[in-house]
C-alpha atoms as a PDB file:
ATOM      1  CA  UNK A   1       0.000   0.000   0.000  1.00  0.00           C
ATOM      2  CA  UNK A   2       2.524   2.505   0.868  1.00  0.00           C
ATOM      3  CA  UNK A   3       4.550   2.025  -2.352  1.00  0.00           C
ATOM      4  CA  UNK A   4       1.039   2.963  -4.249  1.00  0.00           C
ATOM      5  CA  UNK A   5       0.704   6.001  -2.052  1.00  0.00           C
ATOM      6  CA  UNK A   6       4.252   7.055  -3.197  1.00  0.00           C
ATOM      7  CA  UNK A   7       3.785   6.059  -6.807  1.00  0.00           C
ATOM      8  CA  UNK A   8       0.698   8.401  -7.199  1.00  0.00           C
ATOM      9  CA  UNK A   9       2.400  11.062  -4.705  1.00  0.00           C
ATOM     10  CA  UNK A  10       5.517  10.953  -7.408  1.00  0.00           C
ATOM     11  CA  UNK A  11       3.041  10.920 -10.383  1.00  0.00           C
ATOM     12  CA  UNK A  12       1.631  14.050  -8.988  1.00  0.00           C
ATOM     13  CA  UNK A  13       4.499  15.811  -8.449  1.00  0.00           C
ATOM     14  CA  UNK A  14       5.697  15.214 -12.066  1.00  0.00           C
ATOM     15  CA  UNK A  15       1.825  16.094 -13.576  1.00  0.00           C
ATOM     16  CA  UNK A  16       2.549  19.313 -11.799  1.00  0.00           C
ATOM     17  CA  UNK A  17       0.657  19.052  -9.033  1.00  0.00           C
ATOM     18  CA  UNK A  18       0.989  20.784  -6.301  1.00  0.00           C
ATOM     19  CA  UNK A  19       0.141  19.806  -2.507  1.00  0.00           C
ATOM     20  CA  UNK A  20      -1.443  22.438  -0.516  1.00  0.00           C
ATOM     21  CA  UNK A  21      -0.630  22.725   3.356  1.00  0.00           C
ATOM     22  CA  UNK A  22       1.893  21.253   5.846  1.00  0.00           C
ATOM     23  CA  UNK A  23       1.152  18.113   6.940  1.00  0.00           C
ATOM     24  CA  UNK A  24       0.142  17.374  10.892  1.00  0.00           C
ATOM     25  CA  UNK A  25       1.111  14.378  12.531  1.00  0.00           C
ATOM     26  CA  UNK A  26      -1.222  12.310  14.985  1.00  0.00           C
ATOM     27  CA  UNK A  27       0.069  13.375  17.893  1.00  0.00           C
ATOM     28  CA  UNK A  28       0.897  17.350  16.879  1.00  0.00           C
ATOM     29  CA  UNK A  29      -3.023  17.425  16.394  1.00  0.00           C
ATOM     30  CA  UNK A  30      -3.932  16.282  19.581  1.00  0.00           C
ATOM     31  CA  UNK A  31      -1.913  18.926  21.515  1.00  0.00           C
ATOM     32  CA  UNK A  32      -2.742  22.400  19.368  1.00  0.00           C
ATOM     33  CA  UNK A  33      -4.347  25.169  21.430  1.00  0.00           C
ATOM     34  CA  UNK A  34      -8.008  26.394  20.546  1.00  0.00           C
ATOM     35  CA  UNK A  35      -7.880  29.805  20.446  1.00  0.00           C
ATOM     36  CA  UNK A  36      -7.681  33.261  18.560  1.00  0.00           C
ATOM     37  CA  UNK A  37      -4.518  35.365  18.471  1.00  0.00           C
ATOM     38  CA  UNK A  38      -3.544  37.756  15.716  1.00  0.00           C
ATOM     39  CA  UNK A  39      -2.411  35.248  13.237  1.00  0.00           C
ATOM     40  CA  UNK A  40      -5.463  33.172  13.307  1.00  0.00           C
ATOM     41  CA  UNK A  41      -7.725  34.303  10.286  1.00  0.00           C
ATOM     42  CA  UNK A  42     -11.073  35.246  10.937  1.00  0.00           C
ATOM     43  CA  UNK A  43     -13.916  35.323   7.451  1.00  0.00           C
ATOM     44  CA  UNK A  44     -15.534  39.045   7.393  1.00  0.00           C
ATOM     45  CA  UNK A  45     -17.111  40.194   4.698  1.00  0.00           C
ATOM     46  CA  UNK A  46     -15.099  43.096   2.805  1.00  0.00           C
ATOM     47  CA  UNK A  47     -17.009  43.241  -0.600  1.00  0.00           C
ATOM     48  CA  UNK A  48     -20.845  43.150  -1.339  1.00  0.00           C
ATOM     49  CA  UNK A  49     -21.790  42.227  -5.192  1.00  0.00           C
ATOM     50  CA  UNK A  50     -25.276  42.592  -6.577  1.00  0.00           C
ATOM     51  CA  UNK A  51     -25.904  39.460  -8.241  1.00  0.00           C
ATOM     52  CA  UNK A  52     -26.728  39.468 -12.200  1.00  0.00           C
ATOM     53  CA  UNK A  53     -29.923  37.606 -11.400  1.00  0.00           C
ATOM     54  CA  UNK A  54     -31.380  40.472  -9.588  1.00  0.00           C
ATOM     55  CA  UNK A  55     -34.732  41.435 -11.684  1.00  0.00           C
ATOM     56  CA  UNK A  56     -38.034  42.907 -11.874  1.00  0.00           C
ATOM     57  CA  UNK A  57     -40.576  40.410 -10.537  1.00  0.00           C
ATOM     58  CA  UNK A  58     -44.839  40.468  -9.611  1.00  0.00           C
ATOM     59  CA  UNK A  59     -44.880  38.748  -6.593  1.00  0.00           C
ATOM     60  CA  UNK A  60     -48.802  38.229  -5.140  1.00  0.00           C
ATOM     61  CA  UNK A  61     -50.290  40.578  -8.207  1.00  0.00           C
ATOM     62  CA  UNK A  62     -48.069  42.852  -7.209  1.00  0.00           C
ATOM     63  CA  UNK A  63     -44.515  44.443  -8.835  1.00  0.00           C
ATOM     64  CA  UNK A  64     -40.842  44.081  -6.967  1.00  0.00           C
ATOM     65  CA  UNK A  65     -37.467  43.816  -6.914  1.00  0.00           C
ATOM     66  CA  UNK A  66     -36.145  40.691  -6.500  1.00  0.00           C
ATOM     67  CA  UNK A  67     -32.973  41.650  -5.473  1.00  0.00           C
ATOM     68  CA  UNK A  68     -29.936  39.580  -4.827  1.00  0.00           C
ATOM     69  CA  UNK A  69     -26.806  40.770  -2.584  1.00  0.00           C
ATOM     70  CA  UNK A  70     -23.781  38.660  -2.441  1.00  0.00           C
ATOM     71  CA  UNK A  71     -21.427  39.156   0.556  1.00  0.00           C
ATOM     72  CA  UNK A  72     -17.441  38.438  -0.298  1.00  0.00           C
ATOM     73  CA  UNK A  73     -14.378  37.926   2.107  1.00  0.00           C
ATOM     74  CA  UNK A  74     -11.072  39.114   0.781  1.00  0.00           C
ATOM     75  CA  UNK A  75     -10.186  35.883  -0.573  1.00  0.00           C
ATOM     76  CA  UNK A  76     -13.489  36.750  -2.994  1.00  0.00           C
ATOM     77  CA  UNK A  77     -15.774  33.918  -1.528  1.00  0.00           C
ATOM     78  CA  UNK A  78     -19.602  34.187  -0.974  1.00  0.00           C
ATOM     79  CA  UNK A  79     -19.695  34.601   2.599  1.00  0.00           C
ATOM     80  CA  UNK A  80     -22.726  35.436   5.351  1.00  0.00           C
ATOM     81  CA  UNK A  81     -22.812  37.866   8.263  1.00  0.00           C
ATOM     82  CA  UNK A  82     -24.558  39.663  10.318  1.00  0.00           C
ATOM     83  CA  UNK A  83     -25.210  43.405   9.917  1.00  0.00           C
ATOM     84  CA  UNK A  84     -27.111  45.594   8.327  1.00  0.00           C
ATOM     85  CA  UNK A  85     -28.750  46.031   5.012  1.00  0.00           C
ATOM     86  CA  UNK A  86     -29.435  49.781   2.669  1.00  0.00           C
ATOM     87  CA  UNK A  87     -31.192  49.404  -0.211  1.00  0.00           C
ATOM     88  CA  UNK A  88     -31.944  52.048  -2.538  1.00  0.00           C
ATOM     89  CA  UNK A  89     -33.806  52.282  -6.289  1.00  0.00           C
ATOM     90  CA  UNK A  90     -32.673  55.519  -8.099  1.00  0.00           C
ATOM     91  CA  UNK A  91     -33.920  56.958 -11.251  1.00  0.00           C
ATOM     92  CA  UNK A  92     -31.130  58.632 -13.456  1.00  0.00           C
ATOM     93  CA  UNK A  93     -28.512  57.435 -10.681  1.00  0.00           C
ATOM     94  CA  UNK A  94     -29.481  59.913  -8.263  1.00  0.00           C
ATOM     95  CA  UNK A  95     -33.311  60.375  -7.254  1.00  0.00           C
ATOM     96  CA  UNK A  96     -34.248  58.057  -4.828  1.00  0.00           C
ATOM     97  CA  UNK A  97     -37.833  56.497  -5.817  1.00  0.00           C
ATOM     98  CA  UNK A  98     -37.860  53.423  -2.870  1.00  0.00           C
ATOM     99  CA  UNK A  99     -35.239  52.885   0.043  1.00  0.00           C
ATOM    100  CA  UNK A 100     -35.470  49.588   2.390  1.00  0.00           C
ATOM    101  CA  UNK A 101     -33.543  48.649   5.652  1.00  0.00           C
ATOM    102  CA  UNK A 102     -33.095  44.892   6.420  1.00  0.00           C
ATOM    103  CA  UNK A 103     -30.836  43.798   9.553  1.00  0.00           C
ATOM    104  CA  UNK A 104     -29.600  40.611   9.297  1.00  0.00           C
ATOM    105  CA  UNK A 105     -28.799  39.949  12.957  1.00  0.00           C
ATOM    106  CA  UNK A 106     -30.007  36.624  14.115  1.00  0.00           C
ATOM    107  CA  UNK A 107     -30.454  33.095  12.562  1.00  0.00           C
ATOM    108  CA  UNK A 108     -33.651  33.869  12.052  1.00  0.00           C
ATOM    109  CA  UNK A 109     -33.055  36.461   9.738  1.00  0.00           C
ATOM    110  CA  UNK A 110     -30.237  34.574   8.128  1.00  0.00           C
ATOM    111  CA  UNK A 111     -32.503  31.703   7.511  1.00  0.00           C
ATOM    112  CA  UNK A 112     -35.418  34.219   5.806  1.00  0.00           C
ATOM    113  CA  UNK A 113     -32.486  35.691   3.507  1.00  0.00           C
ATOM    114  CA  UNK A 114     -29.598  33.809   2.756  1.00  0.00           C
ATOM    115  CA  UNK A 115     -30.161  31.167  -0.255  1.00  0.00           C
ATOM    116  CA  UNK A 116     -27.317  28.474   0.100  1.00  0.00           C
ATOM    117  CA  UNK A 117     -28.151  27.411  -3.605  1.00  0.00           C
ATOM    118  CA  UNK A 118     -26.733  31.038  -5.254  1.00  0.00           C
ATOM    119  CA  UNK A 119     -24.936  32.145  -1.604  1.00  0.00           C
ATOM    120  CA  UNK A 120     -26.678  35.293  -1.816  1.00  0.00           C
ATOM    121  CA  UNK A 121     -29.105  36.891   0.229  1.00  0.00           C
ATOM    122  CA  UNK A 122     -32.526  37.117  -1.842  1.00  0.00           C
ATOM    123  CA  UNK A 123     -34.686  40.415  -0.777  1.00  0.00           C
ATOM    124  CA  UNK A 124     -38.162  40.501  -2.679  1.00  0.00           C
ATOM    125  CA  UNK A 125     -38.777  44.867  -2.415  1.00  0.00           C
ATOM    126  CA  UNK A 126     -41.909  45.285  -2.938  1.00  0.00           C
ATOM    127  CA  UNK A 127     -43.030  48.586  -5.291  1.00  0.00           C
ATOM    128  CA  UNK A 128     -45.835  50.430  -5.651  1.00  0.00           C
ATOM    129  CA  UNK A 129     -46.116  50.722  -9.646  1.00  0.00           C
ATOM    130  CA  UNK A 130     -44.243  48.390 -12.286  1.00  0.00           C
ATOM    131  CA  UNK A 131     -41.506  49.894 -13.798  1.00  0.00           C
ATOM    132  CA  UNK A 132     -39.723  49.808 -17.027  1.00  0.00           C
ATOM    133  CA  UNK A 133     -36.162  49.517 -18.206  1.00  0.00           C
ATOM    134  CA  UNK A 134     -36.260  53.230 -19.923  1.00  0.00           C
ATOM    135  CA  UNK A 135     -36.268  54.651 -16.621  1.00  0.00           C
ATOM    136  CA  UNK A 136     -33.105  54.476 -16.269  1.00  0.00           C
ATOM    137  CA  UNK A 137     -33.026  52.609 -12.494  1.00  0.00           C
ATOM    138  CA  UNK A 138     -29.760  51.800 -10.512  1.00  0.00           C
ATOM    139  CA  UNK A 139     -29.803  49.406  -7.511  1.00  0.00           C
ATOM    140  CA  UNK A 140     -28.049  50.688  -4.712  1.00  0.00           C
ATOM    141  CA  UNK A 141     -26.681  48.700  -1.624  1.00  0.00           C
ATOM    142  CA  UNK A 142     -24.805  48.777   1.356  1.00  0.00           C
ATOM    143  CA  UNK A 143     -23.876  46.705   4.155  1.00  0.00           C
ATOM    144  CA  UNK A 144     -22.764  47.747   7.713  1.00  0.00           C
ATOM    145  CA  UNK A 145     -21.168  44.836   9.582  1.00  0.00           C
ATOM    146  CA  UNK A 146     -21.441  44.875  13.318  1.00  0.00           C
ATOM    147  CA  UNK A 147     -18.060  46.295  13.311  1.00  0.00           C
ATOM    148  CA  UNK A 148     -19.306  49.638  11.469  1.00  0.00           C
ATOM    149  CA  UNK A 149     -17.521  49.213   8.403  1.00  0.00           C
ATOM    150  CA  UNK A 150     -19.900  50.252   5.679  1.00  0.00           C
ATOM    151  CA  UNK A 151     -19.435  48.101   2.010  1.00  0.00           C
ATOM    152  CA  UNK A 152     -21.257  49.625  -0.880  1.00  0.00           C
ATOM    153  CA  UNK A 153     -22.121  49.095  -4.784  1.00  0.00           C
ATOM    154  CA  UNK A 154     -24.383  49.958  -7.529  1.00  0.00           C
ATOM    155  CA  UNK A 155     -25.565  48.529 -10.771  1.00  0.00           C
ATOM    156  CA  UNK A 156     -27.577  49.383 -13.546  1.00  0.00           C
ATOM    157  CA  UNK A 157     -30.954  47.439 -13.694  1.00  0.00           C
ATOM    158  CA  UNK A 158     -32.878  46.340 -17.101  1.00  0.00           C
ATOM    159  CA  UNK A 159     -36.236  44.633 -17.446  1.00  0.00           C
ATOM    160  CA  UNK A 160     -33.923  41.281 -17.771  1.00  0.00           C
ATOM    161  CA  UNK A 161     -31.741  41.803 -14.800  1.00  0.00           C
ATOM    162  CA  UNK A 162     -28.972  43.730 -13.940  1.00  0.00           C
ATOM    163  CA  UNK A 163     -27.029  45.360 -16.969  1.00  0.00           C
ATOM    164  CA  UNK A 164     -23.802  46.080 -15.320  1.00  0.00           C
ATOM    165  CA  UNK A 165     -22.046  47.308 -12.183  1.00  0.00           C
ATOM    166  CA  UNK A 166     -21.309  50.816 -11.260  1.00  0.00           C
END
């Protein structure tokens, strides 16, 4: 068995591929200390994303904004925390036409918002007329993480979706 293990080990090494990590021995594992000191890393988000699937939706005969919010840490992975959600509909970039405020502070609220299928949280805002891609509308969010750091974006809505990022 062990000459197999080093076989593929050496096959891997001459594909090119490259082992991540150092290894631990048994009884190293057994005698590390749990506990947080500076060089421990911690995930946080530090980017928000709205999500190309955001749209126009009617949602019980009514129109919204089915809008979707992706939280990032600084390695660029969908990530979820608690906090504090802005969200704002402009017309020409700058007049406001709706604003919402969503906190996302317990499980509860993480379990109404957060879809594990995309990793984004999924806010359904409703509106009080439909609205039409001509009217120039720009999404705009921000998140305040319980340690006040504020992460914002925009993007340019269509009738399909999202058109781009601002």
């Amino acid at each position: 068995m062990q000459r197999l293990v080093v076989a593929v080990m050496l096959f891997g090494a001459l594909a090119g591929c490259q082992f991540k990590g150092d290894g631990v021995a048994a009884n190293e594992q057994s005698n590390r200390q749990l506990g947080v000191s500076d060089d421990v890393w911690l995930p946080t988000p530090n980017r928000i994303r709205i999500y190309p699937s955001s749209r126009f939706v009617i949602t019980e005969n009514r129109p919204a904004l089915e809008a979707r919010v992706e939280l990032q840490d600084v390695m660029g992975d969908s990530i979820k925390a608690a906090g504090f959600f802005h969200l704002e509909l402009l017309e020409d970039t700058q007049q406001k036409l709706y604003s919402w405020d969503v906190p996302i502070n317990t499980l509860k609220d993480q379990e109404n918002y957060f879809e594990s299928v995309t990793r984004t949280y999924r806010f359904v805002l409703r509106l009080d007329r439909e609205l039409y891609a001509d009217d120039q509308l720009t999404l705009a969010v921000s998140f305040r993480r319980q340690d006040g750091i504020l992460l914002q974006t925009k993007a340019v809505l269509g009738s399909d979706g999202v058109r781009f990022g601002l």
